[in-house]
N, C-alpha and C. Protein backbone atom coordinates (compact mmCIF):
# COMPACT_ATOMS: atom_id res chain seq x y z
N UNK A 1 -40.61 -35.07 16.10
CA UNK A 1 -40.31 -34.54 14.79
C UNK A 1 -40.20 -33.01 14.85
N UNK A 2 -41.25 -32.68 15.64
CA UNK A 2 -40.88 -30.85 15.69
C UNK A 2 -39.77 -30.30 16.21
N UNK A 3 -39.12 -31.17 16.87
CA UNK A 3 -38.47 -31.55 18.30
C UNK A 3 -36.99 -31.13 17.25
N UNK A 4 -36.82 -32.12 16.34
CA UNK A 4 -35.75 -32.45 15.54
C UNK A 4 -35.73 -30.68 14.50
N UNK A 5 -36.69 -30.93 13.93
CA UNK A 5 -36.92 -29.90 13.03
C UNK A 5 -36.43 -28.58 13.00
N UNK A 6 -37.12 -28.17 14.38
CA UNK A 6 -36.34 -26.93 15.51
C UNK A 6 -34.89 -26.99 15.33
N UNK A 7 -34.25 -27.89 15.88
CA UNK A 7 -33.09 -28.20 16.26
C UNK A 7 -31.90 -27.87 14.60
N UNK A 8 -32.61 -28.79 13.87
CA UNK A 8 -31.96 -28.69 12.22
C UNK A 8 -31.96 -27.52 11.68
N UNK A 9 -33.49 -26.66 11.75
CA UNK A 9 -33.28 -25.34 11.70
C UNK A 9 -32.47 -23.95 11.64
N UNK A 10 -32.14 -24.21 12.97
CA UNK A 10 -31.55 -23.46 13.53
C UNK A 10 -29.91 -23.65 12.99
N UNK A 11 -29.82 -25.32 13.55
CA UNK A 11 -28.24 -25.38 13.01
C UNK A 11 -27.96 -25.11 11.95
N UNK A 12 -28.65 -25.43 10.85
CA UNK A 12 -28.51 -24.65 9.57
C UNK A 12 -28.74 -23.14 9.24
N UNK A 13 -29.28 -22.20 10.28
CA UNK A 13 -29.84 -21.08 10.16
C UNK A 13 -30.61 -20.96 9.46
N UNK A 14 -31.65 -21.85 8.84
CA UNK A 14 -32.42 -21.96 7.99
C UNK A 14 -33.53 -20.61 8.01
N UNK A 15 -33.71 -19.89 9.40
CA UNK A 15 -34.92 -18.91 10.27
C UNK A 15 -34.17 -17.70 9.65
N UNK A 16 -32.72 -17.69 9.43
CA UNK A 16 -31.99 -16.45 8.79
C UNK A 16 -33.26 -15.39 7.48
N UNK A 17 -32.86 -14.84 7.44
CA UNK A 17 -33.54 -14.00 6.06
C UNK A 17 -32.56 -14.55 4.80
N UNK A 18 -31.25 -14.58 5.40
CA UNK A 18 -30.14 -14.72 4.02
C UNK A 18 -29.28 -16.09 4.27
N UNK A 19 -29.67 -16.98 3.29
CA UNK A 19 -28.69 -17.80 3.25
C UNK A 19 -26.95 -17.40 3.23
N UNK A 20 -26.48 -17.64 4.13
CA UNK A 20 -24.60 -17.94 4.34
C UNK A 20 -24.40 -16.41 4.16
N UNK A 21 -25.08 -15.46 4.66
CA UNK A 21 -24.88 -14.63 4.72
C UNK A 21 -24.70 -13.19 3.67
N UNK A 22 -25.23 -13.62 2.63
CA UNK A 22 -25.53 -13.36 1.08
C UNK A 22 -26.76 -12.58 1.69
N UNK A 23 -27.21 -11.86 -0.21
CA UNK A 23 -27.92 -10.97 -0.23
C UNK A 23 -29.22 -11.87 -0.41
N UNK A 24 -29.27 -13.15 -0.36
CA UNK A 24 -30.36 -13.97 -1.07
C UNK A 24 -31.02 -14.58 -0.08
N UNK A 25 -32.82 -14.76 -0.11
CA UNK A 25 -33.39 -15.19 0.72
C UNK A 25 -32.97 -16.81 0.41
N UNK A 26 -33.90 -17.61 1.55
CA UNK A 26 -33.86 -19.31 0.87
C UNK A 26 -34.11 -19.73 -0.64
N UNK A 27 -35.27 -18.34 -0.35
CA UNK A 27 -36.56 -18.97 -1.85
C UNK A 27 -35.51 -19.00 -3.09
N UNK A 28 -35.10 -17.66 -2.93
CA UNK A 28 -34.05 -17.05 -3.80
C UNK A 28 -33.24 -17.84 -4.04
N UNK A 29 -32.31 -18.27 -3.27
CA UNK A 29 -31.15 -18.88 -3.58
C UNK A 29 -31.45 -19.96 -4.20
N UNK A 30 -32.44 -21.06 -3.98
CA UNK A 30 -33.00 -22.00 -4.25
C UNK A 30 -33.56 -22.39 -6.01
N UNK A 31 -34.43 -20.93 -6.00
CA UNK A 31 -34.46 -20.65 -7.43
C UNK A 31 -33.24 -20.41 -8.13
N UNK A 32 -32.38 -19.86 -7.55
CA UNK A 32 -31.37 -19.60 -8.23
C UNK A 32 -30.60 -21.16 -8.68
N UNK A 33 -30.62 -21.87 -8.26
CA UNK A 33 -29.80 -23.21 -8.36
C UNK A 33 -30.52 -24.07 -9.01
N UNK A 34 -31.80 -24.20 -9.03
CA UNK A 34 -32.84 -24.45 -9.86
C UNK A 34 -32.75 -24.03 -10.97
N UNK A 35 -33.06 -22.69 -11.37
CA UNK A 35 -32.80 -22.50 -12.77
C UNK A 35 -31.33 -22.74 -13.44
N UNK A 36 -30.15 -22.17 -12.38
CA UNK A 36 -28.82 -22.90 -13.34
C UNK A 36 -28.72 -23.91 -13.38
N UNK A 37 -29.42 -25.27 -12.60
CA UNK A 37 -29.30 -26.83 -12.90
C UNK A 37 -29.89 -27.72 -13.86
N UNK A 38 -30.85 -26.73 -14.75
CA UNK A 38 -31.56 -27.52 -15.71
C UNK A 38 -31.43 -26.34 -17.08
N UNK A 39 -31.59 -27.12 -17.91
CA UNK A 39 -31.79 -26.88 -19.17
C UNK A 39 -33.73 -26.26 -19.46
N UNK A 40 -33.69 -25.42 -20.23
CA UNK A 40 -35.14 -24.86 -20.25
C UNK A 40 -35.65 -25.07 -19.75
N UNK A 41 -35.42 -24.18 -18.28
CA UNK A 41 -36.36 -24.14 -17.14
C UNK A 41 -37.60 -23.29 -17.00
N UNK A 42 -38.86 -23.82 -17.17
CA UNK A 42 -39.41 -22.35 -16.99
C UNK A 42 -40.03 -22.27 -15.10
N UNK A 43 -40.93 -21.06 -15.21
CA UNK A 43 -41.54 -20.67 -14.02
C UNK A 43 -42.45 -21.87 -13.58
N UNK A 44 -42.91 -22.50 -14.34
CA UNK A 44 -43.96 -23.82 -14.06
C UNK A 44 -43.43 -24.64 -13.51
N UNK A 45 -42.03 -24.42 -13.82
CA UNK A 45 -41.52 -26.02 -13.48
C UNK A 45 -40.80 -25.68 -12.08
N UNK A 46 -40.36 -24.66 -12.07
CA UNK A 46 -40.25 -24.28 -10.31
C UNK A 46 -41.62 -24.34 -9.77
N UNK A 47 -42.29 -23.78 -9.80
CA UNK A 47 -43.49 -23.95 -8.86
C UNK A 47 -43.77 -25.38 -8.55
N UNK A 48 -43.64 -25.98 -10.17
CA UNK A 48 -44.02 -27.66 -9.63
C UNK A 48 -43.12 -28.15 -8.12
N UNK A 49 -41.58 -27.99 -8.65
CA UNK A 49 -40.41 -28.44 -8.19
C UNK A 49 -40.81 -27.94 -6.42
N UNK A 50 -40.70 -26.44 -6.38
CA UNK A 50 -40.27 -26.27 -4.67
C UNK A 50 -41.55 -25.75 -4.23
N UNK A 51 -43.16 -25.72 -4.79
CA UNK A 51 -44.14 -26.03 -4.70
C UNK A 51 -44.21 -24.78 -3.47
N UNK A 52 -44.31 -23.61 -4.76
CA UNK A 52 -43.94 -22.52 -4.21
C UNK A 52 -45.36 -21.53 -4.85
N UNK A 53 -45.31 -20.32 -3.81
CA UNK A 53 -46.86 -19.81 -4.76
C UNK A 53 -46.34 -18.84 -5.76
N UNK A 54 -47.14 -18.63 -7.28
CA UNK A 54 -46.76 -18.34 -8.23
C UNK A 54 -46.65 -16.97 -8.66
N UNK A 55 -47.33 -15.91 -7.27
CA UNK A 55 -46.86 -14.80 -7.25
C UNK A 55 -45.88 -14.42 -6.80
N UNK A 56 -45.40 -14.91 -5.52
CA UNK A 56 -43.87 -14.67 -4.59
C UNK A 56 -42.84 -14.93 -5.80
N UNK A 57 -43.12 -16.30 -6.14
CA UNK A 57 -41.93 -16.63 -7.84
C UNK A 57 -42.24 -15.95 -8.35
N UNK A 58 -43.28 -15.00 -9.07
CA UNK A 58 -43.26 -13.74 -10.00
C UNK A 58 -42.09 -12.78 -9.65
N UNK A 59 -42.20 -12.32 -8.55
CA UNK A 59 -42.22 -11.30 -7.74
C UNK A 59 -40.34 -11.65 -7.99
N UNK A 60 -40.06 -12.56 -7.13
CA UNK A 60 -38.46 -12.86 -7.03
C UNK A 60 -37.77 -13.18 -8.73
N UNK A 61 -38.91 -13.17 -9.75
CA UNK A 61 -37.81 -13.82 -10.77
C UNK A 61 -37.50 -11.64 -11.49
N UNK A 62 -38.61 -11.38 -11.01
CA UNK A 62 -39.09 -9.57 -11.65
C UNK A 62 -37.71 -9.12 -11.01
N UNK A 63 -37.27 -9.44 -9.58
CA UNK A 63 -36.21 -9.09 -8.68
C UNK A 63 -34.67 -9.30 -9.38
N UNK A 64 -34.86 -10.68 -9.76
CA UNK A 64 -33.43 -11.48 -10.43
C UNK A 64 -33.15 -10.83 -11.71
N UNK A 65 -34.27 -10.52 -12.24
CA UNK A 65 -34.22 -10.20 -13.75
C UNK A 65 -33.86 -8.57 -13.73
N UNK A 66 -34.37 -7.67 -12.70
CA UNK A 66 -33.46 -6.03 -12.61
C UNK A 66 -32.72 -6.00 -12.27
N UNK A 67 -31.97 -7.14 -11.11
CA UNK A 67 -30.33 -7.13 -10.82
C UNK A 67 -29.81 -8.08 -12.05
N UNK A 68 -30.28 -8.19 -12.82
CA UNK A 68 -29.56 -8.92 -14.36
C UNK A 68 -28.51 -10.52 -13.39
N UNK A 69 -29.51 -11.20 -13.09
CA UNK A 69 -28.98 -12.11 -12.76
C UNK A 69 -29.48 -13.70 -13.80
N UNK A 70 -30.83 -13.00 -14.20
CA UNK A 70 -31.54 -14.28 -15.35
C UNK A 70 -31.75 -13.12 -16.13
N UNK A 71 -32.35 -14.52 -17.44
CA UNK A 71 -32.63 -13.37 -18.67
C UNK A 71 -34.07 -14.89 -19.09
N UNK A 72 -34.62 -14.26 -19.87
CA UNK A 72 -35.71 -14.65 -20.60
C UNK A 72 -35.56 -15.03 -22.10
N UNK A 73 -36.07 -16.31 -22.76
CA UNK A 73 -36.25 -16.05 -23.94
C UNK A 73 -37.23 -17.13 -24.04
N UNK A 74 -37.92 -16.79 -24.84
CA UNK A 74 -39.44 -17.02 -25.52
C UNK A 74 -38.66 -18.95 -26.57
N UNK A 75 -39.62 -19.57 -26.15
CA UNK A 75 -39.37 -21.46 -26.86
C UNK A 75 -39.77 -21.08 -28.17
N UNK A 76 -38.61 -21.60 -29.10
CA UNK A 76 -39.24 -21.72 -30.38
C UNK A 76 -40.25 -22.14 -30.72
N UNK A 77 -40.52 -23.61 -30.35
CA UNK A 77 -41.41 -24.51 -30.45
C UNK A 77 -43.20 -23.86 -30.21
N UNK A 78 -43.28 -22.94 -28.97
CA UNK A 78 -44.06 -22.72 -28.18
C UNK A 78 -43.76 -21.25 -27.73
N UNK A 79 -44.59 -19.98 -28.43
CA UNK A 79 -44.27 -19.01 -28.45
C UNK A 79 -45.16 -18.67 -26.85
N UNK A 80 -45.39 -19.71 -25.72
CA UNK A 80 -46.12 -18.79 -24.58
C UNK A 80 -45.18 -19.46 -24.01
N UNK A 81 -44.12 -20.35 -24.14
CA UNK A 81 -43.63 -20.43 -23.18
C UNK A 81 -42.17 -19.71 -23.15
N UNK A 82 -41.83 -19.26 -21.70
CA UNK A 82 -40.43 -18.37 -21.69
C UNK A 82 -39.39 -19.45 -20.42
N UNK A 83 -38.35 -19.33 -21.45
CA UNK A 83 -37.30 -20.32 -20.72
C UNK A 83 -36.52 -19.21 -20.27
N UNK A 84 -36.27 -19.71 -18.73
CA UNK A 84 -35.33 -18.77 -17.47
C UNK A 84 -33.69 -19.30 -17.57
N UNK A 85 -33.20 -18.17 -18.07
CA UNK A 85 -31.55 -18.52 -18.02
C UNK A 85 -31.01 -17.94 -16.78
N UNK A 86 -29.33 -18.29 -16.52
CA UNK A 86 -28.89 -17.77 -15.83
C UNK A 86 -27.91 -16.51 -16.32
N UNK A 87 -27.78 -15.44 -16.49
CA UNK A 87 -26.93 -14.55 -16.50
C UNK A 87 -25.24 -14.77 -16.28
N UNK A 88 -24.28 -14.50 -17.08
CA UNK A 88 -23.08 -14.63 -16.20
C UNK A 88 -23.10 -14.25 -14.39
N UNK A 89 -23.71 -13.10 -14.63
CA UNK A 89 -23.43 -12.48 -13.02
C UNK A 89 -24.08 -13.27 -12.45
N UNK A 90 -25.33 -14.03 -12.82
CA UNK A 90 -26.15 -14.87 -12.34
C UNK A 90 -25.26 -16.38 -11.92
N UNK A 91 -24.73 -16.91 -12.90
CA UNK A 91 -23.75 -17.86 -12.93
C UNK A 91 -22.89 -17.59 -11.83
N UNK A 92 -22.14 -16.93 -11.43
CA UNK A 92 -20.86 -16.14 -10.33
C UNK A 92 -21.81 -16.03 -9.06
N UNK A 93 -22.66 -15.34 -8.88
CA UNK A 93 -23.83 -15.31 -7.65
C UNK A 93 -24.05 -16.65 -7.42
N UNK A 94 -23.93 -17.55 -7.97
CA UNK A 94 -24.57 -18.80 -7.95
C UNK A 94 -23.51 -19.84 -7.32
N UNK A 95 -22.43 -20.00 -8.19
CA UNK A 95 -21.39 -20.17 -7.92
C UNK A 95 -20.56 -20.03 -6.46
N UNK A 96 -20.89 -18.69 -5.90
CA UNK A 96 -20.25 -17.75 -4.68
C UNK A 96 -20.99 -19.03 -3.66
N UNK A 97 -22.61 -18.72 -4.14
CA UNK A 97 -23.34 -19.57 -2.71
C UNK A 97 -22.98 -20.90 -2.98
N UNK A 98 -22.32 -21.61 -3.89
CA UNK A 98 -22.29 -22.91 -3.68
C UNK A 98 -20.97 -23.08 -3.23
N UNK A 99 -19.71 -22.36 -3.24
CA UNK A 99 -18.21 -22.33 -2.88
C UNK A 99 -18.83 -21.94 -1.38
N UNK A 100 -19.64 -21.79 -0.80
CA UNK A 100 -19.83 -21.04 0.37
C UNK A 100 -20.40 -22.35 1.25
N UNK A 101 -21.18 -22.98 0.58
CA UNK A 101 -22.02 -24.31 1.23
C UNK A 101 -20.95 -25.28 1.22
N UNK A 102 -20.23 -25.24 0.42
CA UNK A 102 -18.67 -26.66 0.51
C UNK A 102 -18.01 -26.15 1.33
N UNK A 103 -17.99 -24.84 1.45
CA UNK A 103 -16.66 -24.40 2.09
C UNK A 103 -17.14 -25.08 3.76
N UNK A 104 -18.35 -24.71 4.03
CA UNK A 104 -18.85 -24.84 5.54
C UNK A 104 -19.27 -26.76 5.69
N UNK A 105 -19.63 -27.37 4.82
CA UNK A 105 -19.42 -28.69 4.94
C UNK A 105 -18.23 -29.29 5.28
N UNK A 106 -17.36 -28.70 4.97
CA UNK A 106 -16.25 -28.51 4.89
C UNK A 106 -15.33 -28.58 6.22
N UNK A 107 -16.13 -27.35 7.20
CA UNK A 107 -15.78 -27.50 7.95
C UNK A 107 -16.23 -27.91 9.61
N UNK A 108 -17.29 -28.18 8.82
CA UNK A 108 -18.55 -29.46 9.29
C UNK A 108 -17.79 -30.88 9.45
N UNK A 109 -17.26 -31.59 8.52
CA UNK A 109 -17.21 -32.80 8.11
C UNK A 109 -15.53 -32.64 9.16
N UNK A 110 -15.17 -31.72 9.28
CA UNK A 110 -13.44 -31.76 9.76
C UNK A 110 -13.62 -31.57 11.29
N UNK A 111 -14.82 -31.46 11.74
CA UNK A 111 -15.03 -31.46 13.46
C UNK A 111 -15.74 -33.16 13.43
N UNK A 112 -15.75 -34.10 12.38
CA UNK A 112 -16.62 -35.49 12.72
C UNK A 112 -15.35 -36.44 12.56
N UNK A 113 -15.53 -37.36 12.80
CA UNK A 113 -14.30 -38.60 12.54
C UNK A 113 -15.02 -39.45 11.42
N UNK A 114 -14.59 -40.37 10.68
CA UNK A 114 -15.28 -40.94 9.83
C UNK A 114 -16.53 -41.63 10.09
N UNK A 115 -16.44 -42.47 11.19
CA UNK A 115 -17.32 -43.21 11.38
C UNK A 115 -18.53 -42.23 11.98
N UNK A 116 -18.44 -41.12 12.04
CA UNK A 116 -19.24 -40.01 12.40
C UNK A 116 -20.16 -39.79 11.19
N UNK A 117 -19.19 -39.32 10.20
CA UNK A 117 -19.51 -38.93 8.62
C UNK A 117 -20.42 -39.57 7.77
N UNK A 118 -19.83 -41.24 8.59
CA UNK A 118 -20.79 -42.61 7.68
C UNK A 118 -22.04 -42.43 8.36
N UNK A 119 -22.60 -42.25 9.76
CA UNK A 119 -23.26 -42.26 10.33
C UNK A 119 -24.19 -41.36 9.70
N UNK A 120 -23.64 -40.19 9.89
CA UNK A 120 -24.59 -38.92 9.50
C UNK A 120 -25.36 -39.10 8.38
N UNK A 121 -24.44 -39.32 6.93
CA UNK A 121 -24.63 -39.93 5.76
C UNK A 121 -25.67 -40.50 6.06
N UNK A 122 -25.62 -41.86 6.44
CA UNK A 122 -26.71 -43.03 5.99
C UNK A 122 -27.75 -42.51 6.86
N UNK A 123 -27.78 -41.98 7.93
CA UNK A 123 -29.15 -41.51 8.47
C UNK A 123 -30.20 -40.54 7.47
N UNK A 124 -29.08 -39.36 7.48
CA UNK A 124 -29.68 -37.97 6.42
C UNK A 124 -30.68 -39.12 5.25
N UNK A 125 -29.60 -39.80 4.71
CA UNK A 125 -30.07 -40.66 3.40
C UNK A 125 -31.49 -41.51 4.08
N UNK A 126 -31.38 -42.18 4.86
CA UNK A 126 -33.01 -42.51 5.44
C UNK A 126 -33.66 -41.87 5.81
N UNK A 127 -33.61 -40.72 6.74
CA UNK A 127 -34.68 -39.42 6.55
C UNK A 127 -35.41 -39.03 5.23
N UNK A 128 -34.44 -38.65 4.16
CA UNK A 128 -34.95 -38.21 2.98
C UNK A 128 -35.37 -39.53 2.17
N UNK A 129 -35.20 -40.81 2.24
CA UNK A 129 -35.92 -41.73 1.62
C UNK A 129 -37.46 -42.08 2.63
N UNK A 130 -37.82 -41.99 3.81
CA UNK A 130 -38.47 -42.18 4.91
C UNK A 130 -39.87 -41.02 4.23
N UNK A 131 -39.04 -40.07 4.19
CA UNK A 131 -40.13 -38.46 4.28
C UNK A 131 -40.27 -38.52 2.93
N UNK A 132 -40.06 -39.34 1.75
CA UNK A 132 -40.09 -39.09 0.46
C UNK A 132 -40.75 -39.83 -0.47
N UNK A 133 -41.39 -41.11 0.66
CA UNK A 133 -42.57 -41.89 0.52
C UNK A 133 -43.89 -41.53 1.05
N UNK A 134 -43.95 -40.36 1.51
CA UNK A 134 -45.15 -40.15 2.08
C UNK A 134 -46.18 -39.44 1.04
């Protein structure tokens, strides 16, 4: 398993500082796709989600929020809680890294033959059902 891990790592550049070559760490980018994929997202619910510590997420949303990439607004319902938006520029940053991850699947999937593709597929898919019962 470490064996594999190493190996996936790397091929993904996962050890990089910047995902695909962007200004954004993993954590970062991660949050970033997180908060544009849900509807009133707050900070709790990332921490739950990528089970992350709640100062580093302080720290990176304080980061997102002076490059005006999220914005804040306070729940009607519940004046302590603050729902994390995405910013247009935030939206476009977001956007960039995901045109960037298709683009390279992309050209991932065009060096495999199909029966390569199916392969890969249904494995990946039992890894993440395998590791997702534990």
């Amino acid at each position: 398993m470490r064996e594999f891990n190493r190996f996936y790592t790397d091929f993904l550049g996962s050890l990089n500082n910047r995902v695909l070559n962007s200004k954004y760490s993993p954590a970062a980018a991660r949050i970033l796709f997180e908060i544009g994929s849900k509807t009133d997202c707050t900070a709790g619910a990332i921490v739950s989600i990528l089970n992350i510590d709640k100062s580093y997420l302080s720290r990176i949303l304080k980061s997102m929020e002076k490059d005006k990439l999220i914005s804040k607004r306070r729940s009607d319902a519940d004046a302590r809680s603050v729902y994390l938006q995405l910013t247009e520029k935030g939206r476009s940053e977001l956007r960039s890294l995901e045109d960037e991850v298709i683009s390279r699947l992309c050209l991932l999937e065009s060096n495999l033959t199909t029966a390569q593709c199916t392969l890969l597929s249904k494995n990946m898919e039992e890894i993440r059902t395998i590791l997702s019962g534990m």
